[in-house]
Protein backbone atom coordinates (compact mmCIF):
# COMPACT_ATOMS: atom_id res chain seq x y z
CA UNK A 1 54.21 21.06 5.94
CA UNK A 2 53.61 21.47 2.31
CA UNK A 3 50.67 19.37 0.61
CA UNK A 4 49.25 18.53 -2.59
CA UNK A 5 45.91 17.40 -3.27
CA UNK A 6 42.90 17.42 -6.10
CA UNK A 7 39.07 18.88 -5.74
CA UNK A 8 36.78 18.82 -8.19
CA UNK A 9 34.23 21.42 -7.08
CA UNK A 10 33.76 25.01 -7.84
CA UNK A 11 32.53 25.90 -4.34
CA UNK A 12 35.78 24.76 -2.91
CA UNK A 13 38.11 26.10 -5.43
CA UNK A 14 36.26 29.25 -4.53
CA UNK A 15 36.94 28.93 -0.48
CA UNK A 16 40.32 28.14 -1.39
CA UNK A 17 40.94 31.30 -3.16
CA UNK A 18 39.79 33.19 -0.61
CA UNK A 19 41.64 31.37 1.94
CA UNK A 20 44.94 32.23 0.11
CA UNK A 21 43.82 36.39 -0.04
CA UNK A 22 42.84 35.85 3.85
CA UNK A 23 45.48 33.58 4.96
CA UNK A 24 42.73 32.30 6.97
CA UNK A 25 42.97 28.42 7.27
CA UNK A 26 40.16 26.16 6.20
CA UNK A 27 39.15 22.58 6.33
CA UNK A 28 38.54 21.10 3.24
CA UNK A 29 38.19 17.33 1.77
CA UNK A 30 39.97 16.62 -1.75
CA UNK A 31 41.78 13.56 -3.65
CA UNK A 32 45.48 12.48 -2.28
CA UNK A 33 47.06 12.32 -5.11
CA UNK A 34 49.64 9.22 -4.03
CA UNK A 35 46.42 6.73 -3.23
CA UNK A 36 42.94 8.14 -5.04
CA UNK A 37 41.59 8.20 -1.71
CA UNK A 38 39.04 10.76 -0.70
CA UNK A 39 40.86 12.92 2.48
CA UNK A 40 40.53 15.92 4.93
CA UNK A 41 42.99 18.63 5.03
CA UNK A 42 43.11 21.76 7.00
CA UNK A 43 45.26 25.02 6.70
CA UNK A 44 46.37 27.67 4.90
CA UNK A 45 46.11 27.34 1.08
CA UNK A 46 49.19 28.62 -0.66
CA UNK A 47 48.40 28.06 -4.37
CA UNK A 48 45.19 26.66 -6.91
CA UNK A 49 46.33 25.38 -10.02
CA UNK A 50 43.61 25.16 -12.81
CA UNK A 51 43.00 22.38 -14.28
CA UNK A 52 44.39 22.08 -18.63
CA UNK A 53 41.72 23.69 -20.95
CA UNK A 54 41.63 19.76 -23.08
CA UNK A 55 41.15 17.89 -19.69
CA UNK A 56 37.39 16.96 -19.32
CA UNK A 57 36.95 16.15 -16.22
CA UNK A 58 38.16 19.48 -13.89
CA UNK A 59 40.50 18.95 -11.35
CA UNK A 60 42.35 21.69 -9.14
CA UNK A 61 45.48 21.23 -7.42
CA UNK A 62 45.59 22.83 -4.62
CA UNK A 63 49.02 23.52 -2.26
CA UNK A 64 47.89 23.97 1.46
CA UNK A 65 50.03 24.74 4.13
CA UNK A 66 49.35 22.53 7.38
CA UNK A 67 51.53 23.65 9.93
């Protein structure tokens, strides 16, 4: 399954970069972005979206792959 959520860290955007050149899962903690809520996901990441150059606070999305 297909999932979207927000992290806010350079260190993770970084392992999730590399996860997507390894296809090597990970498990990694970010923002769901239905509730706000702080949650763990684990898999393979399939895409990280940068955040908008105007937006101050910096927020990837990521797309991971659970299955």
């Amino acid at each position: 399954m297909r999932l979207h959520f927000y992290i806010d860290n350079d260190d993770d955007a970084e392992r999730c970069k590399e996860s997507i050149g390894t296809k090597m899962q990970i498990a990694i903690g970010g923002t769901d972005p239905l509730t706000g809520r702080a949650k763990s996901y684990r898999g393979v990441v399939l895409a990280v979206e940068a955040p908008p150059v105007a937006e101050a606070c910096e927020r990837w999305r990521i797309t991971i792959d659970t299955q």
